[in-house]
N, C-alpha and C. Protein backbone atom coordinates (compact mmCIF):
# COMPACT_ATOMS: atom_id res chain seq x y z
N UNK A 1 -6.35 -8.61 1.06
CA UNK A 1 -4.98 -8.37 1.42
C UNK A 1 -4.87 -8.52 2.94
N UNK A 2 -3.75 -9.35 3.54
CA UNK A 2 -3.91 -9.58 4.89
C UNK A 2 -3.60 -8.47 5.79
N UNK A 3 -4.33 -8.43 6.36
CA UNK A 3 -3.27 -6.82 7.66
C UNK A 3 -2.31 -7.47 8.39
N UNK A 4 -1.91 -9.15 8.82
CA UNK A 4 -0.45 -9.45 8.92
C UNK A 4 0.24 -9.14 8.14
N UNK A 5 0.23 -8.33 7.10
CA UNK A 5 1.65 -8.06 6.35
C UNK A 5 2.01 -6.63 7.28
N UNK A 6 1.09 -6.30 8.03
CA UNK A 6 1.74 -5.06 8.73
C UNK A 6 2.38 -5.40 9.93
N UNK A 7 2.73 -6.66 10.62
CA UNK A 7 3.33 -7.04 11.45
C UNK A 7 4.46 -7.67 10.99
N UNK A 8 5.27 -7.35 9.58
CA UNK A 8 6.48 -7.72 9.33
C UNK A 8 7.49 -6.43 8.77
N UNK A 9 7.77 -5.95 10.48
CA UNK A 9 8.39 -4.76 10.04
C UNK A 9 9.85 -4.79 9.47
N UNK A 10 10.25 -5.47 9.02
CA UNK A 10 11.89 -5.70 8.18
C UNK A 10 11.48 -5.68 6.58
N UNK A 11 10.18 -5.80 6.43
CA UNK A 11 9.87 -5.62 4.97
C UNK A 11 9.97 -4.59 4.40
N UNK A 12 11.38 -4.88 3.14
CA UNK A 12 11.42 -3.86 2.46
C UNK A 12 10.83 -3.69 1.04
N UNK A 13 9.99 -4.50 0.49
CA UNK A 13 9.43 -4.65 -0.81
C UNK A 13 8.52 -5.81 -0.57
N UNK A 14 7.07 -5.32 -1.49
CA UNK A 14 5.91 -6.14 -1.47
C UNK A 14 5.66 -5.86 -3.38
N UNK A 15 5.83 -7.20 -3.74
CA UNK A 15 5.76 -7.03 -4.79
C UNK A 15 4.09 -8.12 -5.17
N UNK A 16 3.62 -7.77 -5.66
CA UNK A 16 2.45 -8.81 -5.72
C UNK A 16 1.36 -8.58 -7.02
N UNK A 17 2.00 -8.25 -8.12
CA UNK A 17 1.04 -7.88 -9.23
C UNK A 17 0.24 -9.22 -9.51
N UNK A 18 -1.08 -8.94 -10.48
CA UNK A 18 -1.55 -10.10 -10.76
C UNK A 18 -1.82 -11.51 -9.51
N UNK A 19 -2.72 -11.27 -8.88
CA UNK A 19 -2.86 -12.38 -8.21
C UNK A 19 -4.14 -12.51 -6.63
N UNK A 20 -5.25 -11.75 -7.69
CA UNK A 20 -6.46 -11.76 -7.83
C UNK A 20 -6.37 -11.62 -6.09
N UNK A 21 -6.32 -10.60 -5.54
CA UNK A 21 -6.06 -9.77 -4.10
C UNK A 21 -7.31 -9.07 -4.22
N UNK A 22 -8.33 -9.51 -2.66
CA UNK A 22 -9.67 -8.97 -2.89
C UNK A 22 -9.29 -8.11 -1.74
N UNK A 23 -10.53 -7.17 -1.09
CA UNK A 23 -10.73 -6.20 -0.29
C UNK A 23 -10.39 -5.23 -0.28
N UNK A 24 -10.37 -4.15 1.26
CA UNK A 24 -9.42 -3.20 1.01
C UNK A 24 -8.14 -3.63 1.87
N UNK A 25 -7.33 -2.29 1.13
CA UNK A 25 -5.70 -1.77 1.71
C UNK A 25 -6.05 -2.22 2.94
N UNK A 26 -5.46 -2.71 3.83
CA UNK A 26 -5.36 -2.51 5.38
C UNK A 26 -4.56 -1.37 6.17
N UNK A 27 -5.02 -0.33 6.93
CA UNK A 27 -4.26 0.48 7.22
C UNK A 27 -3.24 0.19 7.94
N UNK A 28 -2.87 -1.28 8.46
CA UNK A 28 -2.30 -1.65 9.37
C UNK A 28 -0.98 -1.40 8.61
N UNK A 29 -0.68 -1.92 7.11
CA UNK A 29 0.37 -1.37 6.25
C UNK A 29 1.55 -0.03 6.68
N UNK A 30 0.40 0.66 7.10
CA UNK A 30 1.28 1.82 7.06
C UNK A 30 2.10 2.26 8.15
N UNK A 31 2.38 1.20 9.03
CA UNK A 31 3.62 0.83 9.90
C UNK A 31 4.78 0.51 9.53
N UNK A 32 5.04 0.07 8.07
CA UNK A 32 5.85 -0.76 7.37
C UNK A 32 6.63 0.34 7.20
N UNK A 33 7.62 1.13 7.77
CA UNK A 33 8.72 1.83 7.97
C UNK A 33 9.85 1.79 7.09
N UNK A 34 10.26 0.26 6.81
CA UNK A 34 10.97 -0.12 5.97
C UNK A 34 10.71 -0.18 4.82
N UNK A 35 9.48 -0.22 4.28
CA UNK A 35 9.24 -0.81 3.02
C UNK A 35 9.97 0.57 2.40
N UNK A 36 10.27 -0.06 0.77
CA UNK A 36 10.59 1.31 -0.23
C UNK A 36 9.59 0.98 -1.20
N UNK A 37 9.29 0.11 -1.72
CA UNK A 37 8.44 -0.29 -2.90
C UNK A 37 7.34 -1.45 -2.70
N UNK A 38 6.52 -0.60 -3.54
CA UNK A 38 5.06 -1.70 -3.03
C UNK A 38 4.72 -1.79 -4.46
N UNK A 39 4.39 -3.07 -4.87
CA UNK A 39 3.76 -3.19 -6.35
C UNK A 39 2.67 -4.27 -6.26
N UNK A 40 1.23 -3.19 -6.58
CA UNK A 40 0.11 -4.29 -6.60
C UNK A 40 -0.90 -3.94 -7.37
N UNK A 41 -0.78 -3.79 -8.55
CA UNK A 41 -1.42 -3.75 -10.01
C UNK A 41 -2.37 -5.17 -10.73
N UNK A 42 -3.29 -4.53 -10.83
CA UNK A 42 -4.06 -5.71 -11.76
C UNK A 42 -4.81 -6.76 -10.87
N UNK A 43 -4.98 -6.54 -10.00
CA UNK A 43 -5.78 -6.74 -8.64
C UNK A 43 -7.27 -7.04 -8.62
N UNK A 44 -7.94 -6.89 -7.52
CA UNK A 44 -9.03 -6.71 -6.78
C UNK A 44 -9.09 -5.69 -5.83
N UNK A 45 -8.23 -5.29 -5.59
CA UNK A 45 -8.54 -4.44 -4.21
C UNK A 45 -9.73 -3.45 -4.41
N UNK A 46 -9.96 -3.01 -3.20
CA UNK A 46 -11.29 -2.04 -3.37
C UNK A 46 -11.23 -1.19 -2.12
N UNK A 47 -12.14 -0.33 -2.29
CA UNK A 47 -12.03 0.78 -0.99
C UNK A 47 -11.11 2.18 -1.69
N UNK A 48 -10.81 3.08 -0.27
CA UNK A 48 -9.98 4.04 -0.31
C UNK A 48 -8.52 3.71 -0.22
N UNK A 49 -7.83 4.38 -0.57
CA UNK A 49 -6.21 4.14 -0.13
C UNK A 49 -6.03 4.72 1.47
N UNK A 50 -5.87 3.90 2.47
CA UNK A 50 -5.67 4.50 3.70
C UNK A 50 -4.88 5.70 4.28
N UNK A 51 -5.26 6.76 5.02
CA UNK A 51 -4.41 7.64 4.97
C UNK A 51 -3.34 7.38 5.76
N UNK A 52 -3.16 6.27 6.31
CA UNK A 52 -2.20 5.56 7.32
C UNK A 52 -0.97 4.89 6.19
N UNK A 53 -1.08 4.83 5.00
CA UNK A 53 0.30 4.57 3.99
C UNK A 53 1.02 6.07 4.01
N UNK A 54 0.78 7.38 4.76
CA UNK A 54 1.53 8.19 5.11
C UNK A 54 2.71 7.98 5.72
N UNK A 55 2.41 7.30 6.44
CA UNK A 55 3.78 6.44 7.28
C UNK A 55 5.03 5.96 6.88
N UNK A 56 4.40 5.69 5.53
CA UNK A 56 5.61 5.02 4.68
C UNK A 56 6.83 5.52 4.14
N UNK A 57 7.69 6.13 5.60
CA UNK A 57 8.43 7.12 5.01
C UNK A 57 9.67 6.63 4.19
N UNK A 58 9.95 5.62 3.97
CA UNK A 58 11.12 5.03 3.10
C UNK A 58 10.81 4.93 1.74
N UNK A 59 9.39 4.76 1.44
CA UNK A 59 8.73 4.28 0.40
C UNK A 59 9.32 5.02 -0.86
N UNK A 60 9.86 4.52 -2.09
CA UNK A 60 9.98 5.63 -3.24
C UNK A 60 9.09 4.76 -4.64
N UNK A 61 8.37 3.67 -4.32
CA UNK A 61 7.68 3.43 -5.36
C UNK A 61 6.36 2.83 -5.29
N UNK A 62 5.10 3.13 -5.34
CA UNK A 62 4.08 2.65 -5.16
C UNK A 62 2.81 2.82 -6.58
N UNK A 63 3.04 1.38 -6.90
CA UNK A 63 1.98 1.06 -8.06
C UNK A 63 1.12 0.17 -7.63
N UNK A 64 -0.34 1.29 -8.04
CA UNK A 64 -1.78 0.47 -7.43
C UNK A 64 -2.78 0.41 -8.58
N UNK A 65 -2.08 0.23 -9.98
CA UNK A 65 -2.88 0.72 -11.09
C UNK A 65 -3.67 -0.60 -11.18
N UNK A 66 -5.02 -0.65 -11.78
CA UNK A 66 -6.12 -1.63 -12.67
C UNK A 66 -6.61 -2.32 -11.04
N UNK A 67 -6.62 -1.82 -10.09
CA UNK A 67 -7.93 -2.44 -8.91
C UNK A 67 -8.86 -1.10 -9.00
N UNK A 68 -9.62 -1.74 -8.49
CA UNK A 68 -11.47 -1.36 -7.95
C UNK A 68 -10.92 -0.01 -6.48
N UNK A 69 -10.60 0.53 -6.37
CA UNK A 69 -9.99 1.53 -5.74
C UNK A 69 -10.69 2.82 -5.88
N UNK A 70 -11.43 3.01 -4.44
CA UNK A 70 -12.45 4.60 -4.99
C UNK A 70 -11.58 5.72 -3.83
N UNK A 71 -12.65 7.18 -4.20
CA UNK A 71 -11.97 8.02 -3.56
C UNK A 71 -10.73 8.80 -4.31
N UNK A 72 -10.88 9.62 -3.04
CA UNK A 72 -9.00 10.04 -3.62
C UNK A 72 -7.80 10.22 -3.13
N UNK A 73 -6.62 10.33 -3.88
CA UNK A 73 -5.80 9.92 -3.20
C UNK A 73 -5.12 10.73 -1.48
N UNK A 74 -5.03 10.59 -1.07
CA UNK A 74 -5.10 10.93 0.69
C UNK A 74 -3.86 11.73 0.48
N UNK A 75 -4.19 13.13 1.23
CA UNK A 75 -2.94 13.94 1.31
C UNK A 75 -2.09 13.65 1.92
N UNK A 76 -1.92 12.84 3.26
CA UNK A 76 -0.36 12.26 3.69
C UNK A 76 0.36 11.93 2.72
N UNK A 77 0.17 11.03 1.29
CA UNK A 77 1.20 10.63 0.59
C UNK A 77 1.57 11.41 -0.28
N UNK A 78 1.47 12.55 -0.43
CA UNK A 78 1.90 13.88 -0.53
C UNK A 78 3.35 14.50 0.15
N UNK A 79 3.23 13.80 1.74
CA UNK A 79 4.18 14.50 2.56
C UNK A 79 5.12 13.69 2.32
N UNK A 80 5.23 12.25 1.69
CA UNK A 80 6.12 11.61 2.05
C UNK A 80 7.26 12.35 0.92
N UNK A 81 8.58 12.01 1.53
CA UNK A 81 9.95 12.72 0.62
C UNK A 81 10.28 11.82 -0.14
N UNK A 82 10.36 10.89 -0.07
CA UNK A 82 11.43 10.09 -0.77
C UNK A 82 10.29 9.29 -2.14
């Protein structure tokens, strides 16, 4: 997954199921201010979920189901409200 997607801060939705996405999350993501919905299911990804998707304070939908994803899930995205 590229960490230029965290240098497109007008992004409000990353939709990207299915489409064999290796590595990890980039924490750089969690600048993305705007985003509300992130969908990336059925993947590759791997690693932890960064605790830097705390950030994501607009966010109201995030699906990361069927990747390689260890750890657990990070208490910032806990704080987020929406």
């Amino acid at each position: 997954m590229p960490a230029e997607l965290g240098a497109c801060p007008h992004l409000t939705g990353l939709i990207l199921p299915i489409n064999q996405l290796t590595g990890e999350i980039p924490p750089e993501l969690g600048g993305l201010s705007n985003l509300t919905g992130w969908s990336a299911p059925s993947n590759q990804l791997t690693g932890e979920i960064p605790p830097e998707l705390g950030g994501l304070s607009n966010l109201t939908g995030l699906l990361l189901r069927d990747n390689q994803l260890t750890g657990e899930i990070p208490p910032e995205l806990g704080g987020l409200s929406n």
